[in-house]
Protein backbone atom coordinates (compact mmCIF):
# COMPACT_ATOMS: atom_id res chain seq x y z
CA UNK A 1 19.28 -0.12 -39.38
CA UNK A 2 17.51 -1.53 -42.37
CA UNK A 3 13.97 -1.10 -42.74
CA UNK A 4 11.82 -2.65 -45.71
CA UNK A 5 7.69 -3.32 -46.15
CA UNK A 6 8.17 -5.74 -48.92
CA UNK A 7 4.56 -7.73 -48.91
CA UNK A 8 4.99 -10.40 -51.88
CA UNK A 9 8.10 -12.90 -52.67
CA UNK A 10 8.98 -10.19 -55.02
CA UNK A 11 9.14 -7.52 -53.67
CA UNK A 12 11.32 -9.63 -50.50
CA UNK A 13 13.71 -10.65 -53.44
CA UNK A 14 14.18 -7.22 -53.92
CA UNK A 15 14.90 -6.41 -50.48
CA UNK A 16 17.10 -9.26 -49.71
CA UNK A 17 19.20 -8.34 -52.76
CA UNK A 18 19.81 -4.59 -51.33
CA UNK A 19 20.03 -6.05 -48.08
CA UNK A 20 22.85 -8.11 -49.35
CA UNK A 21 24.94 -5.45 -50.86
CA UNK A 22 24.53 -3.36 -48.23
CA UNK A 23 25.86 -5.57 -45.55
CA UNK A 24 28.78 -6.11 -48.31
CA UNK A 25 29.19 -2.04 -48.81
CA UNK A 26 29.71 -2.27 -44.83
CA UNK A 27 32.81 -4.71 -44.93
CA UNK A 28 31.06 -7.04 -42.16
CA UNK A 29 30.66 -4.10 -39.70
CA UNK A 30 29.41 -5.54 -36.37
CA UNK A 31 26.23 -4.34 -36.08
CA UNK A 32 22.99 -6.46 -34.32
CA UNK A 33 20.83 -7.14 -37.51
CA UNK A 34 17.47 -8.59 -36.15
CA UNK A 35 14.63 -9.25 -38.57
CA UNK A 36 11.17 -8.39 -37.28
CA UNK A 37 8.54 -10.36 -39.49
CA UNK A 38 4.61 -10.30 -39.73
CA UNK A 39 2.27 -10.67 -42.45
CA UNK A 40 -1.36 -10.58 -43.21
CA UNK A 41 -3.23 -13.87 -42.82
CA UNK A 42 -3.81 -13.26 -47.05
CA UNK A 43 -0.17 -14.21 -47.65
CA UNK A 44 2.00 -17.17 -48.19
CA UNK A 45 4.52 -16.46 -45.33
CA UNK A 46 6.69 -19.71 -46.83
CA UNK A 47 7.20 -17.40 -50.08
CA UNK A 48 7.52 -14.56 -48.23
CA UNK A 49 10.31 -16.13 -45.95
CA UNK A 50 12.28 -18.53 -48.11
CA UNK A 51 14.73 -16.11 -49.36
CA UNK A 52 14.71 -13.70 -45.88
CA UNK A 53 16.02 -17.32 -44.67
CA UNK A 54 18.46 -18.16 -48.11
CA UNK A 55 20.44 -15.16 -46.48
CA UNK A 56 23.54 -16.77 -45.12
CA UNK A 57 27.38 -16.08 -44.61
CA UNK A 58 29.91 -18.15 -46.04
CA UNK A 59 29.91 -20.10 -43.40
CA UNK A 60 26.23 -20.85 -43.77
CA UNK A 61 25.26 -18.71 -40.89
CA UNK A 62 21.94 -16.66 -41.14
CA UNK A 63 23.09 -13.06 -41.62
CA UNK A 64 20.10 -12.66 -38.88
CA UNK A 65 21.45 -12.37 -35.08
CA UNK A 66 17.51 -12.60 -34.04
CA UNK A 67 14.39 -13.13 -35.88
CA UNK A 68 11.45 -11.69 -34.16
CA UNK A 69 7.84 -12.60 -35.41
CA UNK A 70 4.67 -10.28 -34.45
CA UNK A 71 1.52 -10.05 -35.05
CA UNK A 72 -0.88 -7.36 -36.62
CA UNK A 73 -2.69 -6.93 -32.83
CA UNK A 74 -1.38 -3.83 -30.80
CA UNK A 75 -3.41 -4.23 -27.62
CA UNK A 76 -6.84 -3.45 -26.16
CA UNK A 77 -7.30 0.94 -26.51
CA UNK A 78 -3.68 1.61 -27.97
CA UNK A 79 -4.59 3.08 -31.35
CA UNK A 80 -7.03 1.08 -32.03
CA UNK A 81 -8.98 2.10 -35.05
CA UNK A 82 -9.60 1.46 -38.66
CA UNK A 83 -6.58 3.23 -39.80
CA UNK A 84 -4.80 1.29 -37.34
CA UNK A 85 -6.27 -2.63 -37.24
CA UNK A 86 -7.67 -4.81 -39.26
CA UNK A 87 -11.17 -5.99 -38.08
CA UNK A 88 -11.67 -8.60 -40.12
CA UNK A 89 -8.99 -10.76 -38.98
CA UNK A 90 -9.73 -12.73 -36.29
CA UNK A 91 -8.60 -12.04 -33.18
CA UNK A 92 -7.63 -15.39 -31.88
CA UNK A 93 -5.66 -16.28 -35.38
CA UNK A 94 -4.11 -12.98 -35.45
CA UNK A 95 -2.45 -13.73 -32.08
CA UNK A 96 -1.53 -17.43 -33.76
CA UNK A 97 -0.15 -16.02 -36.59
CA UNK A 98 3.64 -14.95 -35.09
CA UNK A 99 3.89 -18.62 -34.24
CA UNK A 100 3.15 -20.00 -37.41
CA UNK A 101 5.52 -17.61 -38.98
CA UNK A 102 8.27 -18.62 -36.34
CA UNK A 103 7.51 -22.16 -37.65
CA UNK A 104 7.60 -21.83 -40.82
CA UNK A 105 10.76 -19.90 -40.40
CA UNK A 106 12.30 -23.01 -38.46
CA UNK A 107 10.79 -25.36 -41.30
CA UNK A 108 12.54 -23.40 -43.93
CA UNK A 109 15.90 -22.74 -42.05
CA UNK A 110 16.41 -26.34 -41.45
CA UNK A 111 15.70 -27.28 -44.76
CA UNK A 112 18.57 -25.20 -46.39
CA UNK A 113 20.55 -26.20 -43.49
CA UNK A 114 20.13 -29.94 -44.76
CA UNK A 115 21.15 -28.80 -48.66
C-alpha cells in the first residue's frame, strides 16, 4: 500500500509524483489502489484534489479503483480527546465535509474527463 499525509497542493504534487513512479517501478502490478481522502475544513480541498484526480492511465482511466472520502469525526467515546479531535470544528459540518469532498472530486474528474 501507499500511504501519504500531504496537507497543501504541494506537498500532494509531491505525492502524486512518487505515487506515479511507483506504480511505474511496479510494471502495472494488479493491486486494489483506493484513495482515502479528508481534510480540515481550513483547506481548499479543489487544490488539494486536482492533481490526486490528474492521475490517469493512458487510457484516461483514474489510476484510483475507489476513492473513499471521510471525515475528521471518529464516533461518540472512541478516543475522543484533544489529541484525538478537533473541537472547534463543528460537528454537523464535519460530518458534511466527506460529501463535499466526494463532490468536488466528481466536479474535478469530469472536468478533465471533458479536456
Amino acid at each position: 500500500f501507499f500511504l501519504d499525509g500531504a496537507h497543501t497542493a504541494e506537498s500532494v504534487e509531491v505525492c502524486v509524483d512518487w505515487f506515479r513512479e511507483e506504480i511505474a517501478r511496479q510494471g502495472g502490478a494488479d493491486h486494489p489502489r483506493v484513495l482515502l481522502f479528508n481534510c480540515s475544513p481550513d483547506r481548499d480541498e479543489a487544490a488539494l484534489l486536482r492533481s490526486l484526480v490528474a492521475l490517469r492511465d493512458g487510457a484516461g482511466r483514474s489510476l484510483f479503483d475507489q476513492v473513499l472520502f471521510c471525515s475528521m469525526r471518529i464516533g461518540e467515546g472512541v478516543g475522543a480527546s484533544a489529541d484525538s479531535m478537533n473541537f472547534t470544528v463543528d460537528e454537523e459540518l464535519e460530518l458534511q465535509r466527506p460529501l463535499r469532498n466526494r463532490r468536488t472530486w466528481e466536479k474535478l474528474a469530469l472536468q478533465a474527463l471533458r479536456g
